[in-house]
N, C-alpha and C. Protein backbone atom coordinates (compact mmCIF):
# COMPACT_ATOMS: atom_id res chain seq x y z
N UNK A 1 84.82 -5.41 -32.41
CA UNK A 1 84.28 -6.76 -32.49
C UNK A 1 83.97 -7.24 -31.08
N UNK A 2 83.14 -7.90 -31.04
CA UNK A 2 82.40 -8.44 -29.56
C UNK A 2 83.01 -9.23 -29.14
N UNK A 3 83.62 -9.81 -28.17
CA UNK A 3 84.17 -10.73 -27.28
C UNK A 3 83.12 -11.61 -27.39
N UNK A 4 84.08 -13.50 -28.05
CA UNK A 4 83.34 -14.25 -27.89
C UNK A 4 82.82 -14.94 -26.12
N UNK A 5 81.84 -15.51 -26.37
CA UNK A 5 80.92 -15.61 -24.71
C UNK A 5 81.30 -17.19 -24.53
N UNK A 6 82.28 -17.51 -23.35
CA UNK A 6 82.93 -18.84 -23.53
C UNK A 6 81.87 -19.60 -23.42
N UNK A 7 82.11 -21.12 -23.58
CA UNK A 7 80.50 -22.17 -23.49
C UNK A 7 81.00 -23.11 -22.25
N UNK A 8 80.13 -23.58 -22.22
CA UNK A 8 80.35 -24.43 -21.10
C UNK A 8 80.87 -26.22 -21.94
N UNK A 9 81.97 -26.61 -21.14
CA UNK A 9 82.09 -28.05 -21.73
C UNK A 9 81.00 -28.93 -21.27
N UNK A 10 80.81 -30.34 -22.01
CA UNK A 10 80.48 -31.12 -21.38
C UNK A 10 80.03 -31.44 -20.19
N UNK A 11 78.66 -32.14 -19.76
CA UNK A 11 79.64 -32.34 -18.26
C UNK A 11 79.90 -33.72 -18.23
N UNK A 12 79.51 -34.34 -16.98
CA UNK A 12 80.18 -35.56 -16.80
C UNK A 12 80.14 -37.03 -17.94
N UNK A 13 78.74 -36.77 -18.44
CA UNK A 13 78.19 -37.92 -18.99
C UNK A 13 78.22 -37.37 -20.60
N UNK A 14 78.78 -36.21 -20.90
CA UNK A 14 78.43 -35.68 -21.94
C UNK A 14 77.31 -34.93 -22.75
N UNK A 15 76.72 -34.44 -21.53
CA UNK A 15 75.29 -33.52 -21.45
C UNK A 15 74.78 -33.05 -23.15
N UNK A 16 76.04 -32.19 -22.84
CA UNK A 16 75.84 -31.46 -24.48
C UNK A 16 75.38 -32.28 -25.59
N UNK A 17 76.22 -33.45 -25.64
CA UNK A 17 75.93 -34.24 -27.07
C UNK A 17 74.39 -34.80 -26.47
N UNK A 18 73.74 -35.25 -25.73
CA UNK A 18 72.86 -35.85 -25.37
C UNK A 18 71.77 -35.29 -26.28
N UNK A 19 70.56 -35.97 -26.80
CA UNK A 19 69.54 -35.45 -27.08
C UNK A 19 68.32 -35.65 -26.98
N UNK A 20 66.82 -34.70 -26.94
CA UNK A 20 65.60 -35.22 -26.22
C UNK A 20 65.99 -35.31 -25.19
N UNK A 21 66.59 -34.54 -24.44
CA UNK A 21 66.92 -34.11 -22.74
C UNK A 21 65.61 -32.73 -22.21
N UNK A 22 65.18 -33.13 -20.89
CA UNK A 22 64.71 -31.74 -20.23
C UNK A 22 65.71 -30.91 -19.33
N UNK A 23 65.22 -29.77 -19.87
CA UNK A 23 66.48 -29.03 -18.98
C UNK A 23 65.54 -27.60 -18.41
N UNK A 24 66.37 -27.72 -17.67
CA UNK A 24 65.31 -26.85 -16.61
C UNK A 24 66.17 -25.07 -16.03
N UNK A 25 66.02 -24.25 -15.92
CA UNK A 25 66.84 -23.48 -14.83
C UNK A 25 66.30 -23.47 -13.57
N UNK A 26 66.48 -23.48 -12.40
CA UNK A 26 66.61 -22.89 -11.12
C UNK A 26 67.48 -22.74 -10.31
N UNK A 27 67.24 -21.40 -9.30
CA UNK A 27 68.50 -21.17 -8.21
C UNK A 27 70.10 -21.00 -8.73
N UNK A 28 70.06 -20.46 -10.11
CA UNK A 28 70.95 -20.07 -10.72
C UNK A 28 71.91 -21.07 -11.26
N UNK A 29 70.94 -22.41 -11.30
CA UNK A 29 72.07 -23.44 -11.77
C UNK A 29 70.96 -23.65 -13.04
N UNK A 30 71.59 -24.50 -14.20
CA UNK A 30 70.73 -25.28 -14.86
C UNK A 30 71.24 -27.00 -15.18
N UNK A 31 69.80 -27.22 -15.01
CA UNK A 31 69.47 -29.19 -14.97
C UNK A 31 69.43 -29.49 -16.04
N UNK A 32 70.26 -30.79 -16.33
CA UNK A 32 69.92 -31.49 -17.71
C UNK A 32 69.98 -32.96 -17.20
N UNK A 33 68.58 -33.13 -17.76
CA UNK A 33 67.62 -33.95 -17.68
C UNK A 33 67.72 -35.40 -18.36
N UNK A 34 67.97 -36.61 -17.96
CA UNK A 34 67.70 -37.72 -19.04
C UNK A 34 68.12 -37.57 -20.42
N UNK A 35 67.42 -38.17 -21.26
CA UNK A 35 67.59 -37.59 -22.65
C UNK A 35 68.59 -38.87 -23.01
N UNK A 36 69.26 -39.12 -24.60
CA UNK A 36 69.08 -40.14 -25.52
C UNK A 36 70.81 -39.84 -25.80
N UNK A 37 71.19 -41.01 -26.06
CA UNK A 37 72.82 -41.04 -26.45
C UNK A 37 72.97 -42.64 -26.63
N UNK A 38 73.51 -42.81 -28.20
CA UNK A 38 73.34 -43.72 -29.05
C UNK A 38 71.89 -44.65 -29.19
N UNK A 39 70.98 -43.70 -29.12
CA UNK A 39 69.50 -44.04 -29.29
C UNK A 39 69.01 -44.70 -27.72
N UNK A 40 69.82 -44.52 -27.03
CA UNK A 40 69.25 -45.43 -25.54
C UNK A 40 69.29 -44.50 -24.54
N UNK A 41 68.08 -44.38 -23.84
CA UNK A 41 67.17 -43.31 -22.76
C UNK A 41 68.41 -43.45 -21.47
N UNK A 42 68.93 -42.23 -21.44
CA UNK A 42 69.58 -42.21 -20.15
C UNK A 42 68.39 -41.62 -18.59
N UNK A 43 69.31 -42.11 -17.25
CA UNK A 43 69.00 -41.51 -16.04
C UNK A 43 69.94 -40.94 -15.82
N UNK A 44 71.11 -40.26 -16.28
CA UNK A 44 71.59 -39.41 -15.62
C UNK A 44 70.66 -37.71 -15.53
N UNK A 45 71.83 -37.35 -14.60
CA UNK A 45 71.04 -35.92 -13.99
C UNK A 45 71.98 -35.01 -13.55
N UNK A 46 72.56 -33.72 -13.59
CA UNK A 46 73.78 -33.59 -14.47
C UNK A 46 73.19 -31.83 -13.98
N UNK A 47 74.15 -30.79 -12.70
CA UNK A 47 73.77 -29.74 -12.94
C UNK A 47 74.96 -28.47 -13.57
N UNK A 48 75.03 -27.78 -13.82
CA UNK A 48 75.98 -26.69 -14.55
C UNK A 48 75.85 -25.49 -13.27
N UNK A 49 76.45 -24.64 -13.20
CA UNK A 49 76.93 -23.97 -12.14
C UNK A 49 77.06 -22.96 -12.94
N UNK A 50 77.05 -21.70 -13.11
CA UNK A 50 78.26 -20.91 -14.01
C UNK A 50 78.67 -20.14 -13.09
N UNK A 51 78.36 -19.93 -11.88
CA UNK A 51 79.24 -19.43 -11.16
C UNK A 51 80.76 -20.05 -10.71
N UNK A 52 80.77 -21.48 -11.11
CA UNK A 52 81.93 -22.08 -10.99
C UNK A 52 82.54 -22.47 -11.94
N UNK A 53 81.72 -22.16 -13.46
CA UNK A 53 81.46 -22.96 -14.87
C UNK A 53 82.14 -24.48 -14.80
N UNK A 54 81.21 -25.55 -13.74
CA UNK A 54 80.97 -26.77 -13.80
C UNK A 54 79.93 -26.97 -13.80
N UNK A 55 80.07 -28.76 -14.27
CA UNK A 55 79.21 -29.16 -14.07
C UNK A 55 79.09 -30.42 -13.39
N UNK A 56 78.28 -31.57 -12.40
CA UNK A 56 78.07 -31.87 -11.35
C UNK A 56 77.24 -32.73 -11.22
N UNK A 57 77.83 -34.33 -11.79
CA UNK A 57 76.50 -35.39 -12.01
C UNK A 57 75.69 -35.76 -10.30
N UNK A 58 74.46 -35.42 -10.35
CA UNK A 58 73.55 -35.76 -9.18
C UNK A 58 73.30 -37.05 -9.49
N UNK A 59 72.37 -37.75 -8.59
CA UNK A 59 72.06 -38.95 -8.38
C UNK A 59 70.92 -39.37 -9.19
N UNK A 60 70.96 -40.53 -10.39
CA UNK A 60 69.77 -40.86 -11.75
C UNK A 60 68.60 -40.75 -11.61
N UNK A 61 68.19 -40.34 -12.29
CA UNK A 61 66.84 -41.04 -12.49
C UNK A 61 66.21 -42.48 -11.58
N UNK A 62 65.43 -42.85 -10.86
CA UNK A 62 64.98 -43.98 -10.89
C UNK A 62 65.10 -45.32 -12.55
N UNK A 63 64.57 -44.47 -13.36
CA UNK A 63 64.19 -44.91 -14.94
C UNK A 63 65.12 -44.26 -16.07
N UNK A 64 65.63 -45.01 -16.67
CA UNK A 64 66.19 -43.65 -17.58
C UNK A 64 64.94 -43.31 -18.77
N UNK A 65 65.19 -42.12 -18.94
CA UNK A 65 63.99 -41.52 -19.77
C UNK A 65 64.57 -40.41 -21.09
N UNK A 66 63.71 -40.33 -22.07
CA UNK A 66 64.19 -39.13 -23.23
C UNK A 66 62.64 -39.16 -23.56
N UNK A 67 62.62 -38.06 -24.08
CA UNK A 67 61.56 -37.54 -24.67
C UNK A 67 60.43 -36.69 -23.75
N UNK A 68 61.44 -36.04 -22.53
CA UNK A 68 60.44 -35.58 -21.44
C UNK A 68 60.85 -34.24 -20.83
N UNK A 69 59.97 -33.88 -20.14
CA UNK A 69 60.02 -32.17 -19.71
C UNK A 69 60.08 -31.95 -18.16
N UNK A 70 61.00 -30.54 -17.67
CA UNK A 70 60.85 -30.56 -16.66
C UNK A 70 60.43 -28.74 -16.41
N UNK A 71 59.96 -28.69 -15.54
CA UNK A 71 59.00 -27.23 -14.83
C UNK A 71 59.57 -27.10 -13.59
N UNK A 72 59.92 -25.74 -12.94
CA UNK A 72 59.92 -25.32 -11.69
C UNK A 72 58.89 -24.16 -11.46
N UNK A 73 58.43 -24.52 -10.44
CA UNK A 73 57.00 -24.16 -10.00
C UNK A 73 57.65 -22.98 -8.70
């Protein structure tokens, strides 16, 4: 039987439950983006690590926003 693959908790603001978030990978971390918790558009900004398996609220949004996308170029 396969060894289950641990998950990552939460992070600060409760990433996971959030929804209509953009989430992005780069530089071996991944971003989660804005996005909706009890129907109202958050600015948080929120990165995951798994090299440390944390995660690491950055500084908001200007706006809080849901329903939006993010790209690394």
């Amino acid at each position: 039987m396969a060894e289950a693959t641990p998950q990552p908790e939460a992070g600060p603001q409760g990433s996971l439950e959030d929804r209509v978030l953009a989430v992005v990978a780069a530089n071996g971390r991944v971003y989660a983006i804005g996005g909706e918790a009890n129907r109202q558009p958050l600015a948080t900004v929120e990165v995951y690590d798994a090299g440390t398996d944390a995660w690491t609220a950055l500084a908001p949004l200007p706006t809080a926003r849901k329903w939006l996308a993010a790209v690394v170029l």
